[in-house]
Protein backbone atom coordinates (compact mmCIF):
# COMPACT_ATOMS: atom_id res chain seq x y z
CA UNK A 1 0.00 0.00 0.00
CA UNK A 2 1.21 3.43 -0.53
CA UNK A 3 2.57 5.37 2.49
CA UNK A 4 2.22 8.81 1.95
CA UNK A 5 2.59 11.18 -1.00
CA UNK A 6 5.36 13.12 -0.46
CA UNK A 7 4.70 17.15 -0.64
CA UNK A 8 6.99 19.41 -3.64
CA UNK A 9 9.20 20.54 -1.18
CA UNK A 10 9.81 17.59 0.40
CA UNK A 11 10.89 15.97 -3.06
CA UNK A 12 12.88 19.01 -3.50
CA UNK A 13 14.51 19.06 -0.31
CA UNK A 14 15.04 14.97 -0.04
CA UNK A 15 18.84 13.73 -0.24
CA UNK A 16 19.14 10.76 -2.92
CA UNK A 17 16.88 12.27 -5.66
CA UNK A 18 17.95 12.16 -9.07
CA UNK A 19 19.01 15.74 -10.63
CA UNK A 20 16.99 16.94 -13.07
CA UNK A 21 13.50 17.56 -11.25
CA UNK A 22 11.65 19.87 -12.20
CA UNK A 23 11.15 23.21 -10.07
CA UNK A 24 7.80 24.18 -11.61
CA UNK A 25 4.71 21.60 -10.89
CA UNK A 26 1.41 23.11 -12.37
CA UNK A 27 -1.52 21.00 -11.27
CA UNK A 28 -1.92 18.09 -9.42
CA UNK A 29 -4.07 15.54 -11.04
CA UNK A 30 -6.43 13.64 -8.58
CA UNK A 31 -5.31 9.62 -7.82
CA UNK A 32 -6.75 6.56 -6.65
CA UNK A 33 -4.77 3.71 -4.76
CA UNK A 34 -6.12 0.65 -4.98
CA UNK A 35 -4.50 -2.67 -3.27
CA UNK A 36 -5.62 -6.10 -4.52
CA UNK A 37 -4.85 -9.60 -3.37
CA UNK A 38 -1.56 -9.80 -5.34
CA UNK A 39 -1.38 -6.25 -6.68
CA UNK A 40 -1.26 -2.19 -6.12
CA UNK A 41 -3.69 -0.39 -9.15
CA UNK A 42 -2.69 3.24 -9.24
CA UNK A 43 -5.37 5.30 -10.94
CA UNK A 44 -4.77 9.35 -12.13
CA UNK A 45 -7.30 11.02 -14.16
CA UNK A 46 -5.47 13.01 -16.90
CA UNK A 47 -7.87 14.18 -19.79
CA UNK A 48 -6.73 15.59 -22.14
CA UNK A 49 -2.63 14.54 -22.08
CA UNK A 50 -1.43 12.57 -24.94
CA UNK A 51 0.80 9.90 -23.81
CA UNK A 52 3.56 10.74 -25.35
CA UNK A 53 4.10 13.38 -22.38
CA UNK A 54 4.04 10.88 -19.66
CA UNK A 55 6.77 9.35 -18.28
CA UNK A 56 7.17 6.93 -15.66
CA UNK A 57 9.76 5.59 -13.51
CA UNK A 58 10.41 2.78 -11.08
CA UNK A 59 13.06 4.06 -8.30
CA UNK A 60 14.94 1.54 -6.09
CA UNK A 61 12.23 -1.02 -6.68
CA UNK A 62 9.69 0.94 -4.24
CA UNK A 63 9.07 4.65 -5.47
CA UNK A 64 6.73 5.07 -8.53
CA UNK A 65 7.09 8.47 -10.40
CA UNK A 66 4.87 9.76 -12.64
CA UNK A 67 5.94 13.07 -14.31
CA UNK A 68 4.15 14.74 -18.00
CA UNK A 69 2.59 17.55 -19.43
CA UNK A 70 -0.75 18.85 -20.77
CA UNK A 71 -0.50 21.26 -23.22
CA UNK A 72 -3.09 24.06 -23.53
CA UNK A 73 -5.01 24.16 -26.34
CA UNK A 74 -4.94 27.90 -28.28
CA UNK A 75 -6.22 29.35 -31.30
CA UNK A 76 -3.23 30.71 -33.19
CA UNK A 77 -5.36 32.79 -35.65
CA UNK A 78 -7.54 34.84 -33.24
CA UNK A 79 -6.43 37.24 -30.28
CA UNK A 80 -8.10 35.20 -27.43
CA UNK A 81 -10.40 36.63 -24.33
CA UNK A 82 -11.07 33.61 -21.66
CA UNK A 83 -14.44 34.48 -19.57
CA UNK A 84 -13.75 31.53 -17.66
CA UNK A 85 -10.79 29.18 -17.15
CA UNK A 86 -11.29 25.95 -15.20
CA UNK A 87 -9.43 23.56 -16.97
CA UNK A 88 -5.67 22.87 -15.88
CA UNK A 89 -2.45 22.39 -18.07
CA UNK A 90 1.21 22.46 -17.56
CA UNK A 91 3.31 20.06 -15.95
CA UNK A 92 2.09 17.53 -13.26
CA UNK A 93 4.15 14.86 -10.82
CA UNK A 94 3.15 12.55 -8.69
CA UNK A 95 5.75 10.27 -6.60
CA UNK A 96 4.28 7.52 -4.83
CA UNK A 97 6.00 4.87 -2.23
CA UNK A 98 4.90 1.74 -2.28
CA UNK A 99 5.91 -0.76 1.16
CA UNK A 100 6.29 -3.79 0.32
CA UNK A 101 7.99 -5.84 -2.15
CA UNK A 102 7.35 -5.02 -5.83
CA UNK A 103 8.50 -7.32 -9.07
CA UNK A 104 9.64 -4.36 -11.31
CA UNK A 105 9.44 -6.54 -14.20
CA UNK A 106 5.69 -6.87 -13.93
CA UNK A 107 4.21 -2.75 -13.93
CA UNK A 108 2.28 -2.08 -16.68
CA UNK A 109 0.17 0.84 -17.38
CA UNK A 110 -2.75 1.37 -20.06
CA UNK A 111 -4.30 4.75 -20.86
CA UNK A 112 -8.35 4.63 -21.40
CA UNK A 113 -11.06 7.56 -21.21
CA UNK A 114 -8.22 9.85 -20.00
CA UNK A 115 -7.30 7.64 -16.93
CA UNK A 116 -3.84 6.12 -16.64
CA UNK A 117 -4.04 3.01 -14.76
CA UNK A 118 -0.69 1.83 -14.04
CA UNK A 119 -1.12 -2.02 -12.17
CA UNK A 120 1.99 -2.88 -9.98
CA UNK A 121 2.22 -6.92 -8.98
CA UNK A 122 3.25 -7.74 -5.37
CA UNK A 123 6.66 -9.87 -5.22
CA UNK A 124 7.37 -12.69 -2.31
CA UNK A 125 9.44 -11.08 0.50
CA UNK A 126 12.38 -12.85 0.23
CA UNK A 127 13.52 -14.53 3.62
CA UNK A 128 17.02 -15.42 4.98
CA UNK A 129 18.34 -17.06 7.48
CA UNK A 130 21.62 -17.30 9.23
CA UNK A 131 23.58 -19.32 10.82
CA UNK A 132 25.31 -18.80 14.30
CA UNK A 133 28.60 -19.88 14.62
């Protein structure tokens, strides 16, 4: 299950992250976490974003990121005037945590009815023992 989605500055601030992040996060797109017998189902709605400007990325086997861009839509022809403006766009990213043991081989993601579902499978946690001498 997911532990806790970690605020901007937080992700800024934390020591290990890759270099490279973005300073500038637009809009937050709304997620469901869903845990299953044998899997995690992450859901974000995202209308309107082509997938071509999504990326995501596994980190040390336990931290999902999910990073892209919406593009807003504009009329090149026509001076524009907006009498109301609801919709976001710009960049988004979400970084979720997952606890327990994931097979990294086995996430795959689909995009339908502008929802990315990405579906993460639950590994065996691997035990050891050892021996006293």
């Amino acid at each position: 299950m997911a532990k806790k989605q970690y605020t901007f500055s937080e992700i800024e601030i934390g020591k290990n992250y890759p270099a490279g992040v973005s300073t500038h996060i637009d809009w937050k797109p709304v997620t469901n976490i869903i845990e299953c017998n044998e899997s995690l189902v992450i859901e974000i709605e995202i209308p309107g974003v082509d997938k071509k400007d999504i990326s995501i990325t596994l980190l040390n086997n336990q931290e999902l990121v999910i990073r892209g861009c919406k593009h807003q839509p504009r009329l090149e022809k026509e001076k524009l005037t907006y009498y109301l403006f609801e919709r976001e766009f710009g960049t988004f990213y979400k970084r979720i945590l997952i606890d327990f043991p994931i097979d990294p081989s086995s996430v795959q993601s689909s995009m339908e009815n502008g929802v990315l579902t990405i579906t993460v499978r639950k590994r065996e946690s691997q035990t050891f023992t050892v021996d006293i001498k």
